[in-house]
Protein backbone atom coordinates (compact mmCIF):
# COMPACT_ATOMS: atom_id res chain seq x y z
CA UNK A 1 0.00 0.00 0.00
CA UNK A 2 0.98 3.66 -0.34
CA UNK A 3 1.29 6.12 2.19
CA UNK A 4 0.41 9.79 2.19
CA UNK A 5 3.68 10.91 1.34
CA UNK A 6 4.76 8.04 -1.75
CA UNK A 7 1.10 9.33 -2.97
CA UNK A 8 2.04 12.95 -2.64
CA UNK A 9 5.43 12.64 -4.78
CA UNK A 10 3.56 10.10 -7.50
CA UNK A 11 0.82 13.30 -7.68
CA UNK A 12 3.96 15.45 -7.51
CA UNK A 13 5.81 13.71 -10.40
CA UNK A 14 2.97 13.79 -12.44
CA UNK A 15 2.04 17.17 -12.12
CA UNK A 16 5.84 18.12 -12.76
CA UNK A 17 5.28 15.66 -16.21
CA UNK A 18 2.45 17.22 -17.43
CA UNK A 19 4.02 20.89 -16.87
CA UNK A 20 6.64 19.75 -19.26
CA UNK A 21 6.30 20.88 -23.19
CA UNK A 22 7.03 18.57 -25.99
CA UNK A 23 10.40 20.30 -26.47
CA UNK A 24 11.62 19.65 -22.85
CA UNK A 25 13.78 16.57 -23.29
CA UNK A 26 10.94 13.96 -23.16
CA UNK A 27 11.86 11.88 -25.92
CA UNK A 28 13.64 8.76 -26.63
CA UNK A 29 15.50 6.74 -29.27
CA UNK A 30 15.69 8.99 -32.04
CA UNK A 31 15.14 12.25 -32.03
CA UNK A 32 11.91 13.92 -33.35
CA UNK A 33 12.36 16.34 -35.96
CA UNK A 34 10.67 19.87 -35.65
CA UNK A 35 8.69 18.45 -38.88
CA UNK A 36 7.47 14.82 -37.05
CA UNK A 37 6.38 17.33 -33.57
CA UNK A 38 3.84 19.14 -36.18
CA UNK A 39 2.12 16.37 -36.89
CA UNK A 40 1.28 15.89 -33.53
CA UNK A 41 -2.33 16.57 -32.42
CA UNK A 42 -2.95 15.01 -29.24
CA UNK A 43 -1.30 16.86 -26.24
CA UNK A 44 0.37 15.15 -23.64
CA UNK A 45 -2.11 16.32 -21.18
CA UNK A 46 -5.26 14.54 -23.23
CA UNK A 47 -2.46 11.57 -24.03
CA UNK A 48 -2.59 10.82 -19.89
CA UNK A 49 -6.13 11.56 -19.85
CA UNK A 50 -6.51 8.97 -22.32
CA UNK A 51 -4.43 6.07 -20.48
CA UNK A 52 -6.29 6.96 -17.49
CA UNK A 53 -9.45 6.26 -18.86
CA UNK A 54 -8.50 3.27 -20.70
CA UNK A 55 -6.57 1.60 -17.71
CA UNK A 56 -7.44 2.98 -14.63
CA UNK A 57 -4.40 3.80 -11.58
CA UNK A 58 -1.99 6.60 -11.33
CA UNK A 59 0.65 7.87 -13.99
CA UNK A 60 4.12 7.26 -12.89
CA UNK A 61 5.78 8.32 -16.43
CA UNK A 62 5.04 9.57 -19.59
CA UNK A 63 7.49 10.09 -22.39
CA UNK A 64 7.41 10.85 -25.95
CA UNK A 65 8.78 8.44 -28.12
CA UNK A 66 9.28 7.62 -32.21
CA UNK A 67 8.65 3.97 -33.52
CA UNK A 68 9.42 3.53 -37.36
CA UNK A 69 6.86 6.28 -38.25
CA UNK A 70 4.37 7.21 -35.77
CA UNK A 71 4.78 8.91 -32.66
CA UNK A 72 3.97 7.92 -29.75
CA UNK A 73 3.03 8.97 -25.99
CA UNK A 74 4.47 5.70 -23.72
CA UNK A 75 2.67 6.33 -20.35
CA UNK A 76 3.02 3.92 -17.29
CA UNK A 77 -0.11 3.28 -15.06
CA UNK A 78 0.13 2.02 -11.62
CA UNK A 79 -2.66 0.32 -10.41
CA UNK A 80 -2.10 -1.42 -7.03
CA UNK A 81 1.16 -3.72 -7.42
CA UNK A 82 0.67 -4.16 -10.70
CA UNK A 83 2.47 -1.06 -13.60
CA UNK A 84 0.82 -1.22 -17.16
CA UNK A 85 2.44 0.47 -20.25
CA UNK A 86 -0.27 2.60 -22.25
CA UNK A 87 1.00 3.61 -25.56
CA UNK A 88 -1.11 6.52 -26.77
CA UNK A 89 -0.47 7.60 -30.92
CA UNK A 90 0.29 11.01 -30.81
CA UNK A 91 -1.34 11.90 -34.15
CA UNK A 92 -4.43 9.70 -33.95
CA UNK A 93 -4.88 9.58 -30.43
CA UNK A 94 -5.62 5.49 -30.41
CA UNK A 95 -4.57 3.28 -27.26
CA UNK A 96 -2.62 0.34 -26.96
CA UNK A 97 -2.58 -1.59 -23.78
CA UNK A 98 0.60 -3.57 -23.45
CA UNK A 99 0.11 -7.00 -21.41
């Protein structure tokens, strides 16, 4: 179980992630070219939204990431003992829920 203060700084750790902008170092692999970013429609706010909805707990980390050609949002639920990768398209705004 969590106490108070692990809940406070997994509420605190989001809310520092979801300050971030695009351009604040939260990519991965390969960079994302200025060109790839303005194709991007779904912000990473509505991205954790999103994951939220479609697997219920509390964001621990979200990052922006490239695979092949799409981009991607890569957000990690915690829900009880158990952390679930959501992968949310940044252009389309579809879910993946990796088992």
């Amino acid at each position: 179980m969590f106490t108070n203060k692990k809940m406070f700084g997994l509420v605190a750790a989001v809310c520092a992630l979801s300050a971030q902008t695009a351009m604040a170092g939260m990519f991965s692999g390969d960079d994302i070219s200025k060109e790839q970013l303005g194709t991007v429609k779904v912000s990473m706010e509505s991205a954790i939204a999103k994951a939220k909805k479609a697997q219920p707990g509390i964001p621990t980390q979200v990052k922006m990431e490239r695979e092949d050609d799409t981009i991607k949002y890569e957000v990690k639920i915690l829900n009880g003992d158990e952390e679930k990768e959501v992968n949310v398209n940044a252009i389309t705004g579809e879910i993946e829920i990796e088992k």
